[in-house]
C-alpha atoms as a PDB file:
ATOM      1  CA  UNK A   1     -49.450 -16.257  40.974  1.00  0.00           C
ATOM      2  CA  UNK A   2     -46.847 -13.132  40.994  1.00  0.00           C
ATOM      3  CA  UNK A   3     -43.256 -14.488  41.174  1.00  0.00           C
ATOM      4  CA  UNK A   4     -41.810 -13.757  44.851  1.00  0.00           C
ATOM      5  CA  UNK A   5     -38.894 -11.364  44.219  1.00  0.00           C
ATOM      6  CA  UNK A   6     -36.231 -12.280  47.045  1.00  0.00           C
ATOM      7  CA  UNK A   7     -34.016 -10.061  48.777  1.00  0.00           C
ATOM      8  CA  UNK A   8     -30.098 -10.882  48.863  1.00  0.00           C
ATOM      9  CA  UNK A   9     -29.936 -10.502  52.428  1.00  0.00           C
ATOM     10  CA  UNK A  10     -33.677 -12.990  52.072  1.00  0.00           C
ATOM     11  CA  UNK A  11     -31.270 -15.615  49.993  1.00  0.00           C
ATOM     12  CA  UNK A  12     -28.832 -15.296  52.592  1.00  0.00           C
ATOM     13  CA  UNK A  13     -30.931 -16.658  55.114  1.00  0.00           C
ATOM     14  CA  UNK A  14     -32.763 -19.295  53.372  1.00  0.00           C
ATOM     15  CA  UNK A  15     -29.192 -20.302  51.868  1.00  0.00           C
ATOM     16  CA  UNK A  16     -28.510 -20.351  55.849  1.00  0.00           C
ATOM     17  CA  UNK A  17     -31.279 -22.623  57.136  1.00  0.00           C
ATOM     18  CA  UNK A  18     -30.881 -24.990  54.034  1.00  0.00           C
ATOM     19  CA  UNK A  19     -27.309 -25.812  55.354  1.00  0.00           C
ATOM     20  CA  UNK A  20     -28.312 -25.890  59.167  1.00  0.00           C
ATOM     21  CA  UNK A  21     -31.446 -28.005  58.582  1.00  0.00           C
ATOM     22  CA  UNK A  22     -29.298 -30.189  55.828  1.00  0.00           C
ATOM     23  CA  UNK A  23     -26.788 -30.500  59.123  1.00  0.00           C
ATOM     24  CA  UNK A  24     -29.108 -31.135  61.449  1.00  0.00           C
ATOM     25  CA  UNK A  25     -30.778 -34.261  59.297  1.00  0.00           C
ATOM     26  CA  UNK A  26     -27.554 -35.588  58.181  1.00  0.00           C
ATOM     27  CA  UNK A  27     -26.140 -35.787  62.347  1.00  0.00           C
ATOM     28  CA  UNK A  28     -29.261 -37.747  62.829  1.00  0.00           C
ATOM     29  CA  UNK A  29     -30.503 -39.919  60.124  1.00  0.00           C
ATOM     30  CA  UNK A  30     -27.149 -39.904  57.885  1.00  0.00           C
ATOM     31  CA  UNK A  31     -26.678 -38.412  54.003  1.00  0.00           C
ATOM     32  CA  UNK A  32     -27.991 -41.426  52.601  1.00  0.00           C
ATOM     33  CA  UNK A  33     -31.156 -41.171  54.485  1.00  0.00           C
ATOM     34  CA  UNK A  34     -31.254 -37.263  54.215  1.00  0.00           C
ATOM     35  CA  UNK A  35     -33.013 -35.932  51.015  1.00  0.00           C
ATOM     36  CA  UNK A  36     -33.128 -32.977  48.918  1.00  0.00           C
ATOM     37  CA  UNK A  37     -37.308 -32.846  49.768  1.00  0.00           C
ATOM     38  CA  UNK A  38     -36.618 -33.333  53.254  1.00  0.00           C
ATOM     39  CA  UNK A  39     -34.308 -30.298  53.587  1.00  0.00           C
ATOM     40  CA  UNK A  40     -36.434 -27.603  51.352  1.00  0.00           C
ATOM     41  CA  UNK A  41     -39.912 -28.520  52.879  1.00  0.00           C
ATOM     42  CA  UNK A  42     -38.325 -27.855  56.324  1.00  0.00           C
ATOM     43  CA  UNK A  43     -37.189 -24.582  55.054  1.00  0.00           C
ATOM     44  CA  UNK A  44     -40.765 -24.022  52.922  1.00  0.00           C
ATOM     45  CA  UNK A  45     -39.292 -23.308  49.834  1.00  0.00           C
ATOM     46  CA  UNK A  46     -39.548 -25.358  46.340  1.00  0.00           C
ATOM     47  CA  UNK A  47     -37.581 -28.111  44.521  1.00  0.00           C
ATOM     48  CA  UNK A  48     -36.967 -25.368  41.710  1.00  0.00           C
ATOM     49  CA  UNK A  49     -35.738 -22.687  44.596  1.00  0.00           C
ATOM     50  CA  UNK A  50     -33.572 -25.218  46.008  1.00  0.00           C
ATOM     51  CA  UNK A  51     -31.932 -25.512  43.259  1.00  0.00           C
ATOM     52  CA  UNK A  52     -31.171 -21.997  42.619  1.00  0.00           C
ATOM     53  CA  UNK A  53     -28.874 -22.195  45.854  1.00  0.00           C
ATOM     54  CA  UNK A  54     -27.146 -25.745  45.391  1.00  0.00           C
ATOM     55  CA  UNK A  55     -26.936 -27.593  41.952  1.00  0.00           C
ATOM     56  CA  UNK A  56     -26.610 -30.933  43.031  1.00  0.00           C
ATOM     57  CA  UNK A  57     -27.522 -32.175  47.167  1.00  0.00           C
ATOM     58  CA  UNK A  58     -23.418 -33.265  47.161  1.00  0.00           C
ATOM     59  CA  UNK A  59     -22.607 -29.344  46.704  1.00  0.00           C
ATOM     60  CA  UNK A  60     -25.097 -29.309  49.901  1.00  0.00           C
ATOM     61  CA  UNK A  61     -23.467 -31.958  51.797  1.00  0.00           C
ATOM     62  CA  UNK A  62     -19.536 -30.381  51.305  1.00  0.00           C
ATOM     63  CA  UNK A  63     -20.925 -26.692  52.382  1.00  0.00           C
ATOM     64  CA  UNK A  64     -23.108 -28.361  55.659  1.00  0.00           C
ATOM     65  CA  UNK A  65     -19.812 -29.982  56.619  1.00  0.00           C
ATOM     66  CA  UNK A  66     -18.005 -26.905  56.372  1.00  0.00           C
ATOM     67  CA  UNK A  67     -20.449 -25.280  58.563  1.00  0.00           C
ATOM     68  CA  UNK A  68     -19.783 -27.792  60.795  1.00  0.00           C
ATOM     69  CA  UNK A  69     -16.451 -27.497  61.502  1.00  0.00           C
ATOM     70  CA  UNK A  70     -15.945 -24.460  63.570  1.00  0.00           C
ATOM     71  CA  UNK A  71     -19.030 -25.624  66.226  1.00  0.00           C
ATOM     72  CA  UNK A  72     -16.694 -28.913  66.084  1.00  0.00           C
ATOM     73  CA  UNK A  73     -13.777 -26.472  67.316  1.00  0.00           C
ATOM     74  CA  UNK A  74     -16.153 -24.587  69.901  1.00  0.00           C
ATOM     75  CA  UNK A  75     -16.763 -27.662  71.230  1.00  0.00           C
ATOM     76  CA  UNK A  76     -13.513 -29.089  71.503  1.00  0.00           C
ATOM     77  CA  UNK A  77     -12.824 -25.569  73.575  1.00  0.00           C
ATOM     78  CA  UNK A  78     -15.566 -25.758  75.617  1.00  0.00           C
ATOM     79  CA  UNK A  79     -14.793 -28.806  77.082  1.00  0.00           C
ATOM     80  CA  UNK A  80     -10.669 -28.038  77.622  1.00  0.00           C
ATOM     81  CA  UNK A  81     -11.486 -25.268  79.678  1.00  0.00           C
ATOM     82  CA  UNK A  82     -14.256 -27.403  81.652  1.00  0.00           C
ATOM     83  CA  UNK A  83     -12.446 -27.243  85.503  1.00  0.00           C
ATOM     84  CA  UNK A  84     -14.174 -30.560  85.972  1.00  0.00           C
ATOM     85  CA  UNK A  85     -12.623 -32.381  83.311  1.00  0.00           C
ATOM     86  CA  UNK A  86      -9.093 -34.005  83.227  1.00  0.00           C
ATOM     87  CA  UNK A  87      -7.472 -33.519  79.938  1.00  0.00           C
ATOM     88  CA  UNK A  88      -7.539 -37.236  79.530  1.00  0.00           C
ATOM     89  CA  UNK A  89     -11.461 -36.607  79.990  1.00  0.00           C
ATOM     90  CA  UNK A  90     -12.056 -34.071  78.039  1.00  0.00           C
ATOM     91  CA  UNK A  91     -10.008 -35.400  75.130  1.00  0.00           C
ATOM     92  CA  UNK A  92     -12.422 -38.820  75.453  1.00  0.00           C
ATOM     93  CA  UNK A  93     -15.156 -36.991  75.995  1.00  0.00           C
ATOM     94  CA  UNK A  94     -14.490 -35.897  72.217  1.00  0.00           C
ATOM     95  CA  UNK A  95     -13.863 -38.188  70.609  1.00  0.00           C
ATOM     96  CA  UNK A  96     -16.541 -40.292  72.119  1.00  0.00           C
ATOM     97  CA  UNK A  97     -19.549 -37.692  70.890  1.00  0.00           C
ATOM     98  CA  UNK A  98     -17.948 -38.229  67.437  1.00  0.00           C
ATOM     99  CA  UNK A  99     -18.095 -41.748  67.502  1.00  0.00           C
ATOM    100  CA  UNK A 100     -21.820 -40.891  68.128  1.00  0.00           C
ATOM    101  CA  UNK A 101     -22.519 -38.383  66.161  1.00  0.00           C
ATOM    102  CA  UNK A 102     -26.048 -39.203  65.535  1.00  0.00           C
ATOM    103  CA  UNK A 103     -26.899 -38.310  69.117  1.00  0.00           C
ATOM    104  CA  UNK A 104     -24.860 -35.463  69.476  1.00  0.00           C
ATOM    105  CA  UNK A 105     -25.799 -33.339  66.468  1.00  0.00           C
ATOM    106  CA  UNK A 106     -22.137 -33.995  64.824  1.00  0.00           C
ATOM    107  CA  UNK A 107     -22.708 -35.602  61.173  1.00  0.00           C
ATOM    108  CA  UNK A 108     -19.917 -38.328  60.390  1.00  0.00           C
ATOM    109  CA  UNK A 109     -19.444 -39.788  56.986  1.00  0.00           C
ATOM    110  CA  UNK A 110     -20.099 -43.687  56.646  1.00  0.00           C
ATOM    111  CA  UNK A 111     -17.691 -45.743  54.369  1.00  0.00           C
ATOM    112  CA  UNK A 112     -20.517 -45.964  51.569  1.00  0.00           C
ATOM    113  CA  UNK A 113     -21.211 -41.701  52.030  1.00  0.00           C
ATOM    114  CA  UNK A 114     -17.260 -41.162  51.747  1.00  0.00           C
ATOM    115  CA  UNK A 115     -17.396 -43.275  48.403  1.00  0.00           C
ATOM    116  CA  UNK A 116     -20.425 -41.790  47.542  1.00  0.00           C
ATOM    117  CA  UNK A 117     -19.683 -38.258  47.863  1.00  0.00           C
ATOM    118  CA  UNK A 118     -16.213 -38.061  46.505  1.00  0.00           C
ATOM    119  CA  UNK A 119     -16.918 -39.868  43.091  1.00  0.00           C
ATOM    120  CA  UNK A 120     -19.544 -36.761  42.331  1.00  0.00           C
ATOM    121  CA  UNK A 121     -16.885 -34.411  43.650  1.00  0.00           C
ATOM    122  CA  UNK A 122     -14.655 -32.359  41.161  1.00  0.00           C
ATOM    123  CA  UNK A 123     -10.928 -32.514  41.527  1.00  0.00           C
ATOM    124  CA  UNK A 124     -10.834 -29.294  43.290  1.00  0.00           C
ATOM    125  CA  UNK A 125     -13.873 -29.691  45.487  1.00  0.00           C
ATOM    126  CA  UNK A 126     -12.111 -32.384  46.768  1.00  0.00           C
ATOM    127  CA  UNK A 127      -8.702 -30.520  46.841  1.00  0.00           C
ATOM    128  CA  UNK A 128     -10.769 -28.002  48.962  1.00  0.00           C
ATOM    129  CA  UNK A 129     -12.126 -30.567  51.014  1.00  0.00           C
ATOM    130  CA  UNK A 130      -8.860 -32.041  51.945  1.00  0.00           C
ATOM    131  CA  UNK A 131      -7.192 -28.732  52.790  1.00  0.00           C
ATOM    132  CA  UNK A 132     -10.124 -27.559  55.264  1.00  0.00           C
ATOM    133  CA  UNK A 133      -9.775 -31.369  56.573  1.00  0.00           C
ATOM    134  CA  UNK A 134      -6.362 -31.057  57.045  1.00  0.00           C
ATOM    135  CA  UNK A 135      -6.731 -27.581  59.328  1.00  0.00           C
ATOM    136  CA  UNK A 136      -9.745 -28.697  61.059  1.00  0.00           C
ATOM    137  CA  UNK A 137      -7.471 -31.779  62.531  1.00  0.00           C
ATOM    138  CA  UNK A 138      -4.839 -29.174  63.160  1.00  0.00           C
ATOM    139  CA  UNK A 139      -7.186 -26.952  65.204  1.00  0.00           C
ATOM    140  CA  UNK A 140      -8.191 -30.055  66.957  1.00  0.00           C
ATOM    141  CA  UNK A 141      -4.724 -31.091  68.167  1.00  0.00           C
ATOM    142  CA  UNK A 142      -3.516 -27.721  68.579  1.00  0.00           C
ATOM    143  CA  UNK A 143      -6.752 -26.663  71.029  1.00  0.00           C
ATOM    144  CA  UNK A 144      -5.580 -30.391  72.826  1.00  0.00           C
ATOM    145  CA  UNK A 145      -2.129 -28.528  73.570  1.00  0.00           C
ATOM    146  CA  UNK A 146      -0.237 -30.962  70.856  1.00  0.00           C
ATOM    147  CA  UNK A 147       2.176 -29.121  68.260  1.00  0.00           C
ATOM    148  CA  UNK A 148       0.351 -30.184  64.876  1.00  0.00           C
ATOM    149  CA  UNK A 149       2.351 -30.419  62.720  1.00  0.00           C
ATOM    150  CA  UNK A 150       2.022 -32.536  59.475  1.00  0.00           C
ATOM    151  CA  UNK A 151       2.962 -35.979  60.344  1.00  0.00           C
ATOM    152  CA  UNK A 152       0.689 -35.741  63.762  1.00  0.00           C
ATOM    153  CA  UNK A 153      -2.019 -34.221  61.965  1.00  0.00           C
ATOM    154  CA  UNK A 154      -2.343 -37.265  59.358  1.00  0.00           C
ATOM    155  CA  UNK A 155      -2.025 -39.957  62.032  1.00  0.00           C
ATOM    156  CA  UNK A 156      -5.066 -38.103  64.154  1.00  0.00           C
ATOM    157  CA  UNK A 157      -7.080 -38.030  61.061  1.00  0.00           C
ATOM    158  CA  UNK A 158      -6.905 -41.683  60.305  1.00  0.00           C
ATOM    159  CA  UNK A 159      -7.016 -42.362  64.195  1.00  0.00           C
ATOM    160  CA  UNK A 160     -10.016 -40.583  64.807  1.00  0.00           C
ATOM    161  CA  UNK A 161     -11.884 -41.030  61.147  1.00  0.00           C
ATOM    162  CA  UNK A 162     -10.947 -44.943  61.777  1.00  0.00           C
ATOM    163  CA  UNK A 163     -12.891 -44.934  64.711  1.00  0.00           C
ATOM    164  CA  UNK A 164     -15.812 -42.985  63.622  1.00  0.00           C
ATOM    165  CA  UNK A 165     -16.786 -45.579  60.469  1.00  0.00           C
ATOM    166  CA  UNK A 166     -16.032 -48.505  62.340  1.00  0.00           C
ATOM    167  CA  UNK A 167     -18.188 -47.874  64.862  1.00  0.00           C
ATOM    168  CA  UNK A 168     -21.417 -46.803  62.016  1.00  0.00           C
ATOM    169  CA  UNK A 169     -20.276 -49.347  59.740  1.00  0.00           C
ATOM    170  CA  UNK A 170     -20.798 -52.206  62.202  1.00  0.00           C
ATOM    171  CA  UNK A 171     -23.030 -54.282  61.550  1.00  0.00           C
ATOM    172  CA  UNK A 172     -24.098 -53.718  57.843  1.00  0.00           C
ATOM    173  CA  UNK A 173     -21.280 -52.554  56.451  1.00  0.00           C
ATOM    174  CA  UNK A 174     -19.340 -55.052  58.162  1.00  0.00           C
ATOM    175  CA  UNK A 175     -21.002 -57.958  59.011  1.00  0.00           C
ATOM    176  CA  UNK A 176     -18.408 -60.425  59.750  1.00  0.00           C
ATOM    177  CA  UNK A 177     -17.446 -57.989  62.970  1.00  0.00           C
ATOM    178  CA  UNK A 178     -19.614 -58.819  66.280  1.00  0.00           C
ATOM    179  CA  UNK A 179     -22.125 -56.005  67.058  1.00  0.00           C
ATOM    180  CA  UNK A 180     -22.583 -57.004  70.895  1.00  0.00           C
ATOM    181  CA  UNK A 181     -19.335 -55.742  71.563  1.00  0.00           C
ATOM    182  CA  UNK A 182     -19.311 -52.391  69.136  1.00  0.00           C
ATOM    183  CA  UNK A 183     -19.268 -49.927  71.976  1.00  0.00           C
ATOM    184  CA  UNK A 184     -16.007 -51.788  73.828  1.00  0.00           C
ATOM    185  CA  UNK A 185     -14.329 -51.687  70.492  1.00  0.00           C
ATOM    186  CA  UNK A 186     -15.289 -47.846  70.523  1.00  0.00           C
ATOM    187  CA  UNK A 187     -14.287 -47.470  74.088  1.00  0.00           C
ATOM    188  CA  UNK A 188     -10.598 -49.409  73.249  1.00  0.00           C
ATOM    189  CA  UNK A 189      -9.549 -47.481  69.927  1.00  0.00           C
ATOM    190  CA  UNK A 190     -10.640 -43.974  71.939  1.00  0.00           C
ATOM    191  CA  UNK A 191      -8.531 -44.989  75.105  1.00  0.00           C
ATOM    192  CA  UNK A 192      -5.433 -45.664  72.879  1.00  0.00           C
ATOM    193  CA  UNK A 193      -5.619 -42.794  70.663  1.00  0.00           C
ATOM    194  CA  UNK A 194      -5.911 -40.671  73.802  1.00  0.00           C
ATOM    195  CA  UNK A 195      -2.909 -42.686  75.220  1.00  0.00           C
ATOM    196  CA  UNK A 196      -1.241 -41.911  71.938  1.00  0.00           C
ATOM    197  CA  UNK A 197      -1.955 -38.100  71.930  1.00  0.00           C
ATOM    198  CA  UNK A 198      -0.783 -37.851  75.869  1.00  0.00           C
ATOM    199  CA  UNK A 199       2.470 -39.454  75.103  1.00  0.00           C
ATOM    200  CA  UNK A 200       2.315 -36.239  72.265  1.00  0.00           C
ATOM    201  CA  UNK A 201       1.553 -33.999  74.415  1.00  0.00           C
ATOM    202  CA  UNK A 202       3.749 -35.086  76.685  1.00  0.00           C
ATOM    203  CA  UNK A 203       6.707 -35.803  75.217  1.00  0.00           C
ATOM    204  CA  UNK A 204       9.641 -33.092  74.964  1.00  0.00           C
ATOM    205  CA  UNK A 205      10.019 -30.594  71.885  1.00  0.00           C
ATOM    206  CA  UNK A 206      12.593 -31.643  69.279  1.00  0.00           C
END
């Protein structure tokens, strides 16, 4: 069978849909649970293909995060300018879809993915990865109406991140925590870092 000569803009696009199906998987079932076979059958292309656009699934994972980040920011937008909304809402509103990634299409690291993906990262992949991190926290904060600067920035990312794996890591990741009442842990940690961020927001300029 002839060898199927490909296009650059053609690579572009299959390059595309590997990273929006690899997205779409990972919101749903996880990275654990998402494989390489999964995400190249979607597409229709082969192992050996695959692998002429991604050497390893991790190199995957870091660019379908990436992608990720400015629909995070769109969303964020979207629902600050929603009239019916408080800012208190909207900020909840958030960080609540976050929390539950799964069902919202957002993929969120668990404590074993984190671990996972950062021992198979290089030095400056993960450099990268903090940096991009770092201003997609500050676009957050700064879309809330709170001056982001470094210190603020930081404490949201823990905050936030905090919340997130708690809530996927309970109950097998953390077993000793109670499951029946996982969703009014959620509910507490998002009502005080929204409490946190208003007194921010808030609060006068130095």
């Amino acid at each position: 069978m002839p060898k199927v000569a490909y296009s650059e803009k053609d690579r572009e696009r299959i390059r595309t849909a590997l990273l929006s199906v690899g997205l779409e998987l990972m919101a749903k079932q996880g990275i654990q649970h998402t494989t390489v076979e999964q995400i190249y059958k979607r597409v229709g292309i082969s192992r050996t293909f695959f692998y002429s656009f991604f050497a390893t699934k991790e190199d995957l994972i870091v660019e379908a995060l990436y992608l990720q980040q400015p629909k995070i920011i769109q969303y964020v937008q979207t629902l600050m300018a929603d009239p019916s909304l408080s800012w208190r809402a909207a900020v909840k509103q958030f960080l609540h879809a976050c929390c539950y990634g799964e069902r919202n299409g957002i993929a969120v690291l668990t404590i074993e993915e984190q671990q996972l993906l950062f021992k198979r990262l290089s030095k400056e992949s993960y450099q990268i990865f903090r940096q991009k991190q770092f201003r997609l926290f500050g676009a957050i904060l700064e879309t809330f109406g709170i001056p982001a600067d470094a210190a603020k920035i930081q404490l949201f990312t823990n905050l936030s991140l905090l919340a997130m794996i708690v809530r996927r890591a309970i109950p097998h990741t953390l077993p000793l925590f109670v499951p029946e009442a996982a969703d009014e842990t959620v509910d507490f940690q998002l009502n005080a870092i929204v409490d946190a961020l208003e007194k921010l927001k808030t609060s006068p300029a130095p």
